[in-house]
N, C-alpha and C. Protein backbone atom coordinates (compact mmCIF):
# COMPACT_ATOMS: atom_id res chain seq x y z
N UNK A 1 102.37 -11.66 -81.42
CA UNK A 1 103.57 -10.96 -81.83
C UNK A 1 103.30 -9.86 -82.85
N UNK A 2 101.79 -9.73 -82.99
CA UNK A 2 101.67 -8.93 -84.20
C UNK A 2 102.00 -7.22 -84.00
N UNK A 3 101.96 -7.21 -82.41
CA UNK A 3 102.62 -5.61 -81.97
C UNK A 3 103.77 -5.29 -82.64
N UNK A 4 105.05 -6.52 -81.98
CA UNK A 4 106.22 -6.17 -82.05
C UNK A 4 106.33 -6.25 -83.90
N UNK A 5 106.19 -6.73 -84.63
CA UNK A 5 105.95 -6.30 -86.17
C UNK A 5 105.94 -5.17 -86.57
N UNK A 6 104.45 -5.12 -85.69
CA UNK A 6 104.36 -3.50 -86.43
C UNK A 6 105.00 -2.27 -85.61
N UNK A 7 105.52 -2.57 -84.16
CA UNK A 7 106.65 -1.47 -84.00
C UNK A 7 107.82 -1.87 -84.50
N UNK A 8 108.41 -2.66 -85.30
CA UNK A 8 109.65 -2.90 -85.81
C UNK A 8 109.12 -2.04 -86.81
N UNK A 9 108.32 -2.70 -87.82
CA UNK A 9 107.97 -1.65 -89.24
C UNK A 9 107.45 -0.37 -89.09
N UNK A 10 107.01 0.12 -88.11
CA UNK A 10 106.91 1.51 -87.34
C UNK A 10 108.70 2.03 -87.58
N UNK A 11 109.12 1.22 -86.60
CA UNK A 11 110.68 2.20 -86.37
C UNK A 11 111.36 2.16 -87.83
N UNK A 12 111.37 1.27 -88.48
CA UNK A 12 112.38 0.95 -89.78
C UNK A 12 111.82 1.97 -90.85
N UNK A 13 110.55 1.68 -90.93
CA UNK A 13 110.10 3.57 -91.84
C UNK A 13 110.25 4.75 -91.31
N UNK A 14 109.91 5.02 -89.69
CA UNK A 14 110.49 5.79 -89.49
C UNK A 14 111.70 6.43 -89.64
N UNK A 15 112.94 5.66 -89.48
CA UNK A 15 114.69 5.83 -89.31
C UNK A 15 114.65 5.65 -90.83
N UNK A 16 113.95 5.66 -91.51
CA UNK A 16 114.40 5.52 -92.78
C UNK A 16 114.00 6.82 -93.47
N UNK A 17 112.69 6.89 -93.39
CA UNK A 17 111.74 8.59 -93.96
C UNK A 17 112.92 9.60 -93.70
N UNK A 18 113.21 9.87 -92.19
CA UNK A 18 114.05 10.59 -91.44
C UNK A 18 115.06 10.89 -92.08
N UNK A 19 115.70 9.88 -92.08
CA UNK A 19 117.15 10.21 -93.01
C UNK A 19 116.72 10.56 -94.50
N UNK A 20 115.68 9.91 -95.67
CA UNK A 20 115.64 10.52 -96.43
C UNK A 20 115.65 11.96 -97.18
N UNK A 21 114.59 11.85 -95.82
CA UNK A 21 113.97 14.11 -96.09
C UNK A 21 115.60 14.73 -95.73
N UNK A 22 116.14 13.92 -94.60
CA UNK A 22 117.94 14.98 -94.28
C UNK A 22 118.83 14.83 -95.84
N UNK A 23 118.43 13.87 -96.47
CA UNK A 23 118.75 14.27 -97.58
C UNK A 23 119.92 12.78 -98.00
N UNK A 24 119.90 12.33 -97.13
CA UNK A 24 121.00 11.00 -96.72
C UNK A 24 120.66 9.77 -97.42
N UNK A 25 119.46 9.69 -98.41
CA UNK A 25 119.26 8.57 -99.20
C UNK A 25 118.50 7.17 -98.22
N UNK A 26 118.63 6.40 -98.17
CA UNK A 26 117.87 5.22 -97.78
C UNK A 26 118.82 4.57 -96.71
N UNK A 27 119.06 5.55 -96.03
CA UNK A 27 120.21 4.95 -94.93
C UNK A 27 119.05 4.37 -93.37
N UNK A 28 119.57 2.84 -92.97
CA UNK A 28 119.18 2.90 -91.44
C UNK A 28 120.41 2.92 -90.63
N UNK A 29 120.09 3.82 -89.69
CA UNK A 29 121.10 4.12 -88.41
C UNK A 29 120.41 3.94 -86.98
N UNK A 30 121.31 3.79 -86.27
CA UNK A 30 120.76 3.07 -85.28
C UNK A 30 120.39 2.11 -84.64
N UNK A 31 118.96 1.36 -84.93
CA UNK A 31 118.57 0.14 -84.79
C UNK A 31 119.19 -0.79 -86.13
N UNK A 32 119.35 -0.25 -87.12
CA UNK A 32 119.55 -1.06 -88.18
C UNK A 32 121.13 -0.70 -88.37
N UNK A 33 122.18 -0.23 -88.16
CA UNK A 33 123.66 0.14 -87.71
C UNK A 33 123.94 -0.81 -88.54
N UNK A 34 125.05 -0.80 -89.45
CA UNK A 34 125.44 -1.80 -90.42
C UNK A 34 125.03 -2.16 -91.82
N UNK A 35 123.89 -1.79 -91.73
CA UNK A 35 122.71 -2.40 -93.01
C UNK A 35 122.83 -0.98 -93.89
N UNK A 36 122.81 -0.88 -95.16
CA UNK A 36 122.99 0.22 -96.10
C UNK A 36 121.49 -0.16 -96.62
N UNK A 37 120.50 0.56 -96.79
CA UNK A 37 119.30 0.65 -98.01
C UNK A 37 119.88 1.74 -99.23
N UNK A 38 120.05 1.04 -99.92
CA UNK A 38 119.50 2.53 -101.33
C UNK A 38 119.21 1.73 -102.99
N UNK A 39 118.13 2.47 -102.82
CA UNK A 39 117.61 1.90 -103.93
C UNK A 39 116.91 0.68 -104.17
N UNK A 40 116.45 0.44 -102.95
CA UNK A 40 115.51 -1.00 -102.21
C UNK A 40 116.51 -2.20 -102.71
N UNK A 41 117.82 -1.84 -102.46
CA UNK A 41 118.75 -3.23 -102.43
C UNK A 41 119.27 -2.98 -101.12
N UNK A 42 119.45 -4.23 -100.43
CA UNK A 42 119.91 -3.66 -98.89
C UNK A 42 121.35 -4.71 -98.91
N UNK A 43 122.72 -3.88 -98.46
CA UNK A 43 123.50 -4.11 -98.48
C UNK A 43 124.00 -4.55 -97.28
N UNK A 44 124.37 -6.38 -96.67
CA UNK A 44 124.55 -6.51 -94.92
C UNK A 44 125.76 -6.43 -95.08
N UNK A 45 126.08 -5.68 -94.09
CA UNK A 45 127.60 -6.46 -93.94
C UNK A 45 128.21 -7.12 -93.02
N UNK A 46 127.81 -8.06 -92.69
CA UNK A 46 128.03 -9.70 -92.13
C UNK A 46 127.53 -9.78 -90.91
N UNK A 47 127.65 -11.25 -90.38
CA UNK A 47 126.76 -11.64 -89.50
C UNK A 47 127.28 -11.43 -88.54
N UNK A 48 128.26 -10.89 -88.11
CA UNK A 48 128.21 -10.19 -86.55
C UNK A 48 127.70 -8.77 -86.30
N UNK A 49 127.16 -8.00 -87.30
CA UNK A 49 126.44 -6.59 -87.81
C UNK A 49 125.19 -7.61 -87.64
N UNK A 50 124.60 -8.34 -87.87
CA UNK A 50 123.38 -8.64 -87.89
C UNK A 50 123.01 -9.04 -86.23
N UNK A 51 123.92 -9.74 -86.33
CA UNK A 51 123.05 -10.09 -84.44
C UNK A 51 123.74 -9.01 -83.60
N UNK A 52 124.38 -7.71 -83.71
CA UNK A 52 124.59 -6.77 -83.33
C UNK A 52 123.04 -6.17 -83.30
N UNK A 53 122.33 -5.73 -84.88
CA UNK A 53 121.23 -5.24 -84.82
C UNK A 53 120.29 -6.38 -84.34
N UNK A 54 120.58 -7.15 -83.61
CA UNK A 54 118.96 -8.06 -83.26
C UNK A 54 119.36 -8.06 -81.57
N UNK A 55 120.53 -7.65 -80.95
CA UNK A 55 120.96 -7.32 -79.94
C UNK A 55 120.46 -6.07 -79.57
N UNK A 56 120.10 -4.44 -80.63
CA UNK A 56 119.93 -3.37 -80.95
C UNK A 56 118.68 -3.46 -80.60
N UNK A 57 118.24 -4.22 -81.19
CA UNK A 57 116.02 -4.41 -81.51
C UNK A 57 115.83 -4.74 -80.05
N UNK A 58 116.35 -5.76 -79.32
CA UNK A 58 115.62 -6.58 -78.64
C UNK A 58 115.56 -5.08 -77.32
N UNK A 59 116.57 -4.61 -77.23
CA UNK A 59 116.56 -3.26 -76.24
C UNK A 59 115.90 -2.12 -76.33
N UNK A 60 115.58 -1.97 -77.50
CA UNK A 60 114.79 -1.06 -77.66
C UNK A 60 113.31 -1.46 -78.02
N UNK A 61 112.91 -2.70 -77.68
CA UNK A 61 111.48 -2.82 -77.79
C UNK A 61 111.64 -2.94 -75.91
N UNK A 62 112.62 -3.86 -75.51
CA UNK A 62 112.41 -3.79 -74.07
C UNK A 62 112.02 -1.95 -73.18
N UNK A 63 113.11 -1.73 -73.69
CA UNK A 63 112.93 0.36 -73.74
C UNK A 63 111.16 1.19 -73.60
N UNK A 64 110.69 -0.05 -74.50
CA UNK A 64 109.32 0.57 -75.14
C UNK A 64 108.34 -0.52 -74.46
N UNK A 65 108.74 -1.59 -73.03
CA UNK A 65 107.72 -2.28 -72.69
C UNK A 65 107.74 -3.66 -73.62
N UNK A 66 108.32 -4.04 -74.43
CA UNK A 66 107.48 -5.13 -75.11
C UNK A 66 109.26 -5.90 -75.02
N UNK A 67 108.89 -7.20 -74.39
CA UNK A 67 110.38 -8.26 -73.87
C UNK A 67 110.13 -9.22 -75.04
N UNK A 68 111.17 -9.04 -75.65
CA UNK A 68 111.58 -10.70 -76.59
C UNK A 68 112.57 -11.51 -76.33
N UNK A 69 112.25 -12.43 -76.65
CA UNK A 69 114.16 -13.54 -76.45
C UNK A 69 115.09 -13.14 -77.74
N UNK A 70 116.21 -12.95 -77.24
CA UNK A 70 117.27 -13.01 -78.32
C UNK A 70 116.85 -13.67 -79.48
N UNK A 71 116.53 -15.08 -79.18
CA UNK A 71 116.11 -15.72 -80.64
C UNK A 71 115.19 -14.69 -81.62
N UNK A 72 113.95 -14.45 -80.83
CA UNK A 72 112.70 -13.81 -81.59
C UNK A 72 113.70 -13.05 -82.02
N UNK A 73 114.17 -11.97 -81.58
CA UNK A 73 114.86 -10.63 -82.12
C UNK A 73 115.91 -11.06 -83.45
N UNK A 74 116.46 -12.28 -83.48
CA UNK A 74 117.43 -12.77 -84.82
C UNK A 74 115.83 -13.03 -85.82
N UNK A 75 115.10 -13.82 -85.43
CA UNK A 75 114.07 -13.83 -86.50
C UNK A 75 113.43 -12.56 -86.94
N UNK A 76 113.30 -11.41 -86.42
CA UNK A 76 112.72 -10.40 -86.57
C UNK A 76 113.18 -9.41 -87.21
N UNK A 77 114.85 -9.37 -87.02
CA UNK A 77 115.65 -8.88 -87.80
C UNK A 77 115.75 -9.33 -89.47
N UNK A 78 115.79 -10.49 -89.30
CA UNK A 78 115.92 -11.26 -90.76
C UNK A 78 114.66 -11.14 -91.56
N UNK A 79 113.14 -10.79 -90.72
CA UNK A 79 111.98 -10.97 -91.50
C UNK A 79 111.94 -9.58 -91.84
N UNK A 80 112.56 -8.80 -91.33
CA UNK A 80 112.49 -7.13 -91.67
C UNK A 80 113.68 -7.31 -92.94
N UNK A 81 114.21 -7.98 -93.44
CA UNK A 81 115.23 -7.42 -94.29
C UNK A 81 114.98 -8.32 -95.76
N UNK A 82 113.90 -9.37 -95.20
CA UNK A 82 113.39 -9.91 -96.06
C UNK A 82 113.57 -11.56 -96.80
N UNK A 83 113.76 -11.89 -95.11
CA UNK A 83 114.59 -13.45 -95.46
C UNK A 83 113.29 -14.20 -94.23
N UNK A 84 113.17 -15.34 -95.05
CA UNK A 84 112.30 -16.46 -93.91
C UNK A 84 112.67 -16.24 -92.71
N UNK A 85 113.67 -16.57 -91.97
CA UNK A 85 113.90 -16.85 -90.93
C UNK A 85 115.56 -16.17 -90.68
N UNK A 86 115.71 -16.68 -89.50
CA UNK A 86 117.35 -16.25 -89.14
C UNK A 86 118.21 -17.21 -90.20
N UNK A 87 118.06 -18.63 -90.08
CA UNK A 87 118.96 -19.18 -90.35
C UNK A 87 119.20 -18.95 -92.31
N UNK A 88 118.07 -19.00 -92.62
CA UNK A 88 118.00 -18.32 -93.95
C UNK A 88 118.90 -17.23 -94.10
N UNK A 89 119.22 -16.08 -93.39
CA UNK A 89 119.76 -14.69 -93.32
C UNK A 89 120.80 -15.21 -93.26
N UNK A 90 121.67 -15.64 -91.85
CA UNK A 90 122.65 -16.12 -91.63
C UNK A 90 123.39 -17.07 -92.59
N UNK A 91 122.79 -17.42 -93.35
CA UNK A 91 123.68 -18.57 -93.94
C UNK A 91 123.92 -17.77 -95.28
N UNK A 92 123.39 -16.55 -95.84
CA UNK A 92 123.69 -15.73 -96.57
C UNK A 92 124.83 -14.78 -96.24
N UNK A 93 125.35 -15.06 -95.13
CA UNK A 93 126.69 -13.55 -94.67
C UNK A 93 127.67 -14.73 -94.83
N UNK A 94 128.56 -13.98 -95.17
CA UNK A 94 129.77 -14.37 -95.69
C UNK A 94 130.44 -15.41 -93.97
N UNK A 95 131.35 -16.03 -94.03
CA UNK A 95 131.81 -16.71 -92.67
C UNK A 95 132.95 -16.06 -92.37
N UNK A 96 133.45 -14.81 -92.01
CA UNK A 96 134.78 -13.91 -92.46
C UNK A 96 135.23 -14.31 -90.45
N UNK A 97 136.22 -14.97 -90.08
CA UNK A 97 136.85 -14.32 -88.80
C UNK A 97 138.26 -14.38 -88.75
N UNK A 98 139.03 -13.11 -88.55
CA UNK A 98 140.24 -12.98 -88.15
C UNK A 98 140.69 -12.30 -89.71
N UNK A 99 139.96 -12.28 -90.76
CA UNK A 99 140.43 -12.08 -92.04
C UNK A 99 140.28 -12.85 -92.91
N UNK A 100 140.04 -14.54 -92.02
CA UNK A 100 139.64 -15.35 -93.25
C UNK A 100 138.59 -16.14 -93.47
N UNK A 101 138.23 -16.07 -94.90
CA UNK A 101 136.50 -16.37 -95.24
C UNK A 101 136.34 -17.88 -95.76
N UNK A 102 135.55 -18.65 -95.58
CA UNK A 102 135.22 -19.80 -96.07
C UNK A 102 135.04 -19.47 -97.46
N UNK A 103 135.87 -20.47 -98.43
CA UNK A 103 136.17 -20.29 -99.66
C UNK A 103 137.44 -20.15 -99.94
N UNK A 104 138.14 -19.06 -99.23
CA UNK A 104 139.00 -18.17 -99.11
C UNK A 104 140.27 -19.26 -99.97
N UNK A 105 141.12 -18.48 -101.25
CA UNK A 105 142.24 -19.60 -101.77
C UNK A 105 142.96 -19.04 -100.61
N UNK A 106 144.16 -20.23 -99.92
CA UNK A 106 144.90 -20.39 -99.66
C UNK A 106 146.40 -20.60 -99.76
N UNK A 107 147.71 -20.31 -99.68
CA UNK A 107 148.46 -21.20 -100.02
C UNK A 107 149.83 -20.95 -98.69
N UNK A 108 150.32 -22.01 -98.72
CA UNK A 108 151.70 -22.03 -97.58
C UNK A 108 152.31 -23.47 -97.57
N UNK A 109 152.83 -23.53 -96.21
CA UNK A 109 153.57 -25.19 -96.33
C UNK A 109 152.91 -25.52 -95.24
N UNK A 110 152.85 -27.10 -95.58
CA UNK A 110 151.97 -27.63 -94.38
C UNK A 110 153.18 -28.82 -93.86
N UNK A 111 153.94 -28.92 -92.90
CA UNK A 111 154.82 -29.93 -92.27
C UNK A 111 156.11 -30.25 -93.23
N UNK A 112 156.05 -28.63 -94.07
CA UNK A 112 157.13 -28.54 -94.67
C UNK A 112 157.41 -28.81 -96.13
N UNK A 113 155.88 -29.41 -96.55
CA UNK A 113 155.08 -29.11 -97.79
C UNK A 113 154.30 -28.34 -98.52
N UNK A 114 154.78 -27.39 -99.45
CA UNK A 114 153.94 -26.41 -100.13
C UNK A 114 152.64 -27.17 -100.40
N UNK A 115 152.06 -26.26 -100.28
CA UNK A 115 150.60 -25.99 -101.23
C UNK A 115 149.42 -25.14 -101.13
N UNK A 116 148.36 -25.16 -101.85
CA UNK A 116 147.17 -24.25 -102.00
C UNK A 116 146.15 -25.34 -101.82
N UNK A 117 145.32 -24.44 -101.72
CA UNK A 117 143.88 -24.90 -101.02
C UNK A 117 143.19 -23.68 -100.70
N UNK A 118 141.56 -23.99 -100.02
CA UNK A 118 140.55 -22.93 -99.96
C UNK A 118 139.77 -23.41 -98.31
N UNK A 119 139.96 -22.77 -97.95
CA UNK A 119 139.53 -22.30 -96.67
C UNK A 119 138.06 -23.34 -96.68
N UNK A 120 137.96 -24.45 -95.57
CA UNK A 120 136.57 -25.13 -95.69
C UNK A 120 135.70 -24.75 -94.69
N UNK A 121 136.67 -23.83 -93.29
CA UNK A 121 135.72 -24.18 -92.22
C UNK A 121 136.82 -22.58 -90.94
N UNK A 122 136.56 -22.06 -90.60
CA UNK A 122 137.04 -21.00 -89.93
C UNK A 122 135.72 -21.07 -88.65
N UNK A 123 136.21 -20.61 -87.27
CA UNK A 123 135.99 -20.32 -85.98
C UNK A 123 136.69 -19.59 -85.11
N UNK A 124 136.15 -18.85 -84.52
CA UNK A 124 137.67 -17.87 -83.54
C UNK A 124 137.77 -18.70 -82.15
N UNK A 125 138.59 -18.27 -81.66
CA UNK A 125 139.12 -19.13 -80.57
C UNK A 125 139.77 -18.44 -79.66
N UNK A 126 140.38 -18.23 -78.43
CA UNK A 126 140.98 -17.83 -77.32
C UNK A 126 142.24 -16.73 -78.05
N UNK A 127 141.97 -15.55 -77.80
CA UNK A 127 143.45 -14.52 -78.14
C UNK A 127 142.63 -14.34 -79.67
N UNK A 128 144.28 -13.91 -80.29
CA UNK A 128 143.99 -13.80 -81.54
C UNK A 128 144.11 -15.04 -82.56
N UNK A 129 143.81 -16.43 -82.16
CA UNK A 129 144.10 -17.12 -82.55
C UNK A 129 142.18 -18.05 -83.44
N UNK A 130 142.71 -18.56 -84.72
CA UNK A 130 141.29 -18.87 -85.56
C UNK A 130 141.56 -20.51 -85.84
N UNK A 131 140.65 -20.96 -85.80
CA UNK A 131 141.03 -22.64 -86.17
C UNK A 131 140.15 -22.67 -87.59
N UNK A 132 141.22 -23.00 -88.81
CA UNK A 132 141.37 -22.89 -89.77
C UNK A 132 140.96 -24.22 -90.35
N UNK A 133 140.14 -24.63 -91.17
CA UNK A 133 140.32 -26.17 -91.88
C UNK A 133 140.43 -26.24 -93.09
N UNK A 134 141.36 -26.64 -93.22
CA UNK A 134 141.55 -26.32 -94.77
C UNK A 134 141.49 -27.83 -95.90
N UNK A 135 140.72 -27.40 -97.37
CA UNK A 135 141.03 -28.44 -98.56
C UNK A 135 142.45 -28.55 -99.11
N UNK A 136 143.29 -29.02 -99.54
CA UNK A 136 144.53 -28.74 -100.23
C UNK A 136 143.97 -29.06 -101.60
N UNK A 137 144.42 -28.34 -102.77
CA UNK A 137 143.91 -28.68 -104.10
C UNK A 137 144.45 -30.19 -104.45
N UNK A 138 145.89 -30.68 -104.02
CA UNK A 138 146.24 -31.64 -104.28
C UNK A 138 146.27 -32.30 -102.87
N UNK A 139 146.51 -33.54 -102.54
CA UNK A 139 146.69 -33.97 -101.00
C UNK A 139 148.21 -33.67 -101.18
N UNK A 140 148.82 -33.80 -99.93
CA UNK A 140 150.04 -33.51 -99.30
C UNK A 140 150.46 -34.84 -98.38
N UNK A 141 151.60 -35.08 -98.82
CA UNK A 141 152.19 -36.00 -98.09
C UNK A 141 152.35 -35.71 -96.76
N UNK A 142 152.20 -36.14 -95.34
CA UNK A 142 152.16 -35.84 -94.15
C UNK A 142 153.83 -36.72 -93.73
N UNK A 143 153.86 -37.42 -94.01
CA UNK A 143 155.07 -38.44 -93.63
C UNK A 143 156.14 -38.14 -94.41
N UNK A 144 157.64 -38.06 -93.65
CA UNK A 144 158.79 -37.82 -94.01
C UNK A 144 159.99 -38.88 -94.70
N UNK A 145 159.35 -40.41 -94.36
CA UNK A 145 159.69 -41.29 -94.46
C UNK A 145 159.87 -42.27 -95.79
N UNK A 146 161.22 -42.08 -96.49
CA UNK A 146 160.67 -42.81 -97.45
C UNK A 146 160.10 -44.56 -97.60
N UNK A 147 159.81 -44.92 -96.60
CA UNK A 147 159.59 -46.40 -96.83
C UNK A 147 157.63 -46.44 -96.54
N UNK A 148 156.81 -45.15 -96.58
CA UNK A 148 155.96 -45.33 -96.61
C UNK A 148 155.05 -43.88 -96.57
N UNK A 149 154.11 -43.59 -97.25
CA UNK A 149 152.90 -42.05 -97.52
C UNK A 149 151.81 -42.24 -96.80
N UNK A 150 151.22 -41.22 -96.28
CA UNK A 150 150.22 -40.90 -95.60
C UNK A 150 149.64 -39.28 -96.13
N UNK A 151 148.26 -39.60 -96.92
CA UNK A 151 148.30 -38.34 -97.84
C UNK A 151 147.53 -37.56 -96.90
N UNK A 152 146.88 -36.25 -97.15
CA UNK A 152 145.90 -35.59 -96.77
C UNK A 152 145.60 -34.39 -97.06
N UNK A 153 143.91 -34.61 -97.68
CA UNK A 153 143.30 -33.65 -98.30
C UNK A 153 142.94 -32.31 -97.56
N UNK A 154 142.93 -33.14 -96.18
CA UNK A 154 141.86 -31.75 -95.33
C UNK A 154 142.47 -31.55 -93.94
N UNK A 155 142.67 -30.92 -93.56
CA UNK A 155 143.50 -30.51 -92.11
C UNK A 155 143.11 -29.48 -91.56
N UNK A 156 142.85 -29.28 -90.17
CA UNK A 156 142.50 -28.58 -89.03
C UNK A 156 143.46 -28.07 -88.21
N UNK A 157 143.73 -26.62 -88.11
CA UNK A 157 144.63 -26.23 -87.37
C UNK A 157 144.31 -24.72 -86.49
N UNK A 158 144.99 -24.47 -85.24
CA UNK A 158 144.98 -23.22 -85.09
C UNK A 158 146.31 -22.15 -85.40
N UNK A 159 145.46 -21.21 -86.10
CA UNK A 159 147.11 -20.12 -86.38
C UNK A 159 146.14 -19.11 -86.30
N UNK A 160 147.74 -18.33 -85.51
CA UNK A 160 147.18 -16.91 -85.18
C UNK A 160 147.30 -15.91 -86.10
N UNK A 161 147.33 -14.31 -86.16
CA UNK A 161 146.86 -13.54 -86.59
C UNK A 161 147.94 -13.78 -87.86
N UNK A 162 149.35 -13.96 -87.75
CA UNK A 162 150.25 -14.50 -89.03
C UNK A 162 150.55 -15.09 -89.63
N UNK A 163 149.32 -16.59 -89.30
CA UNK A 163 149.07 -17.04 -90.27
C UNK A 163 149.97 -18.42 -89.90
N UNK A 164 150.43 -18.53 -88.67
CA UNK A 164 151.48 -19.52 -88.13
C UNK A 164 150.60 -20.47 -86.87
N UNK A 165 150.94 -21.46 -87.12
CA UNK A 165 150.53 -21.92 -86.01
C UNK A 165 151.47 -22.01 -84.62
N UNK A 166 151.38 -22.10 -83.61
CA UNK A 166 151.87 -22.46 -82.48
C UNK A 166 152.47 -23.87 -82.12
N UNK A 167 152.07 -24.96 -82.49
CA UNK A 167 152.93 -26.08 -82.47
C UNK A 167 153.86 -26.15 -83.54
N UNK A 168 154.79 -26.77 -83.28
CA UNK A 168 156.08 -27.14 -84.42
C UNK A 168 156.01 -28.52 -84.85
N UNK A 169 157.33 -28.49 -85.28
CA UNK A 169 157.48 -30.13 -85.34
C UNK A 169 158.95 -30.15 -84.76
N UNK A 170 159.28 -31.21 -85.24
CA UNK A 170 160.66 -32.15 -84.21
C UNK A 170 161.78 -30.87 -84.32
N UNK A 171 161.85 -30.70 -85.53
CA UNK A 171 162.73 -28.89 -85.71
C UNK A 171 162.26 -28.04 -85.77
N UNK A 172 161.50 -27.65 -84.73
CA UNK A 172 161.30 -26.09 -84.80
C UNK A 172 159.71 -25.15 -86.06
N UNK A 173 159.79 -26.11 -87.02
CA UNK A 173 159.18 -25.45 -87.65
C UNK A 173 157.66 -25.87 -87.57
N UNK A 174 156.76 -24.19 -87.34
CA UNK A 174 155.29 -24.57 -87.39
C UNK A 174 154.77 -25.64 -88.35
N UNK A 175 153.76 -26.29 -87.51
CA UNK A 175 153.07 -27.19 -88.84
C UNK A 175 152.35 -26.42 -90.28
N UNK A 176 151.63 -25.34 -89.30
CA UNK A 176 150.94 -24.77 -90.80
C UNK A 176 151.51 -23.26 -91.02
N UNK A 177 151.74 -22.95 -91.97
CA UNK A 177 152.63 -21.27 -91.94
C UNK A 177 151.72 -20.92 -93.78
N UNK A 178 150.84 -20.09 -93.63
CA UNK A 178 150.04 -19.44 -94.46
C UNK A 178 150.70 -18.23 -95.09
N UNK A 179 150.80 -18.32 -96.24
CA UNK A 179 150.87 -16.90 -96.91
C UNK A 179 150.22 -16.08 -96.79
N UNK A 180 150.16 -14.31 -96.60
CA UNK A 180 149.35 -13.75 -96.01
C UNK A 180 149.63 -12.45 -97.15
């Protein structure tokens, strides 16, 4: 693999020199699309820009004769930017889909109970719709009933782009409805 190395670090000084002398600072374009250099801090901006550029690499070494697997090309990307491996890289980009990031504070009613909480777990899903899992800072009563509680800290739901989910309850109203 020691070719494809050194035509990766071939192209990445190249696209980099290039733009310098135009006067453009430490920019990569192109193969590296997404990634900002200046000032030997390299700025990603998230992991669908990253396996975009390892989608980028793998075609243009194919272009040039030399075939990798998708995988190689996520490791190759990540060893050019200066991380062990992919999963090393990857687990450094933020988890952002639909708008919302793991961490992310929260707050809305959940089955008709306010509260806040922080985003534990986000995935996209069919349409514009994200399955959301959320901590509540306090648990939330789930049960309406006064002759008995059922608390809960952590809940899994899908809501779409407003933050609503699609199932209701017995009246009408979504289970989870997010402030936005």
């Amino acid at each position: 693999m020691k070719p494809v190395l050194t035509l990766l670090s071939w192209i990445s000084f190249w696209v980099m020199q290039d733009n310098r002398n135009a006067g453009n600072g430490w920019r990569w374009h192109g193969l590296m699309k997404g990634t900002i250099m200046h000032d030997d801090t390299l700025q990603i901006t998230g992991h669908n820009a990253l396996k975009a550029q390892a989608k980028r690499l793998r075609k243009a070494l194919a272009d040039s004769g030399t075939e990798v697997s998708h995988s190689r090309a996520l490791e190759l990307v990540a060893q050019s930017l200066g991380a062990r491996d992919w999963n090393t890289l990857a687990a450094t980009q933020p988890n952002t889909v639909g708008g919302w990031q793991v961490g992310q504070a929260v707050r809305g009613h959940y089955l008709g109970h306010a509260f806040s909480g922080r985003v534990h777990a986000v995935s996209a899903h069919a349409g514009d719709r994200q399955r959301l899992t959320v901590d509540f800072d306090t648990p939330v009563d789930v049960v309406r009933s006064a002759h008995f509680s059922s608390f809960r800290r952590r809940i899994s739901a899908l809501v779409g782009s407003d933050g609503r989910t699609v199932e209701k309850t017995s009246d009408g109203q979504p289970h989870l409805v997010l402030v936005l």
